[in-house]
Protein backbone atom coordinates (compact mmCIF):
# COMPACT_ATOMS: atom_id res chain seq x y z
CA UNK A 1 -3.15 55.29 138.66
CA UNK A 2 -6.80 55.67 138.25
CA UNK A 3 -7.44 55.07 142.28
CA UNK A 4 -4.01 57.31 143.38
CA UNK A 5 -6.08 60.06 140.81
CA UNK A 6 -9.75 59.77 141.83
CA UNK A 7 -10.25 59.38 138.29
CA UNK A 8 -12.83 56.44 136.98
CA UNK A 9 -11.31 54.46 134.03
CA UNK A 10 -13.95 55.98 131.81
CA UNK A 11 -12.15 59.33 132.70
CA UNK A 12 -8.85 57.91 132.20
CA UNK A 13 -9.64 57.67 128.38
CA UNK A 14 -11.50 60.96 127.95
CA UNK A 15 -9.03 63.03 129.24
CA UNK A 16 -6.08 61.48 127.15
CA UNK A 17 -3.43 60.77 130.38
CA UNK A 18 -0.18 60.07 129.11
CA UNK A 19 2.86 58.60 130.24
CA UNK A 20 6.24 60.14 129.25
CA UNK A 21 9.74 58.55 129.80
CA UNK A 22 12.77 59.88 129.72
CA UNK A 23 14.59 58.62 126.35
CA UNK A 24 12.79 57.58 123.26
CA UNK A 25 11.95 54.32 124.66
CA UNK A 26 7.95 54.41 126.41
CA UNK A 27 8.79 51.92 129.08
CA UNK A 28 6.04 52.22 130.84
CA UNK A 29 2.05 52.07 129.91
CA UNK A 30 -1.47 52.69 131.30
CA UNK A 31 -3.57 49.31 131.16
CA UNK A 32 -6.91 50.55 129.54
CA UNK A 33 -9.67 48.13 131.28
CA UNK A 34 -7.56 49.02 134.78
CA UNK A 35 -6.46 51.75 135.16
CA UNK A 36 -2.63 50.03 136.48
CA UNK A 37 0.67 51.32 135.33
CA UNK A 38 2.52 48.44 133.49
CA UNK A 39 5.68 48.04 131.49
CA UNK A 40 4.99 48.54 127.89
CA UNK A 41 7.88 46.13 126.68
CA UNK A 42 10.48 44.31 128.61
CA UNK A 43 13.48 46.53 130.82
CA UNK A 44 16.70 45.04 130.35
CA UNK A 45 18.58 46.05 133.28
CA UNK A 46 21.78 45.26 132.61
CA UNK A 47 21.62 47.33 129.19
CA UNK A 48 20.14 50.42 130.66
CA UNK A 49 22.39 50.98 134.15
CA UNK A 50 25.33 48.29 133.48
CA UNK A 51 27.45 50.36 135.81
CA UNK A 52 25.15 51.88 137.99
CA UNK A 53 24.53 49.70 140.92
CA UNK A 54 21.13 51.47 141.71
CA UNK A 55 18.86 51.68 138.60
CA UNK A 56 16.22 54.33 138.18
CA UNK A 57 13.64 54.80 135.32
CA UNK A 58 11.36 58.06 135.71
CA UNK A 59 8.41 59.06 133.79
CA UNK A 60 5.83 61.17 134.02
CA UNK A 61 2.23 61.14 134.07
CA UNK A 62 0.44 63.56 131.98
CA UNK A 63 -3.22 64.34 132.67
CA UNK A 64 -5.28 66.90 130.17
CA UNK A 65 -8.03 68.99 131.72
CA UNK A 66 -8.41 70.24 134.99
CA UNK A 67 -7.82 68.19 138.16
């Protein structure tokens, strides 16, 4: 995320980026000391899209501060 943004990690903590899923559950996470996106806890597939054959999870990447 850091690299896709331009952004140094030292920039990634200042400006307080954020990841928002849909649902209560925050699947996903930014890795402080890289700058990666990673899961936050494990994705059970089969309990989130049992009868969906293609499963999606969005999420969004909030970034304070101008870009």
């Amino acid at each position: 995320v850091a690299k896709d943004l331009g952004l140094q990690l030292p920039e990634i903590r200042d400006r307080g980026i954020r990841i928002v899923s849909e649902g209560r559950t925050p699947y996903f996470a930014l890795h402080g000391k890289t700058g990666h996106l990673v899961t936050a806890e494990r994705i059970d597939r089969e309990q989130l899209c049992e009868s969906v054959q293609q499963c999606v999870l969005r999420c969004e990447l909030i970034v304070a501060g101008e870009m």
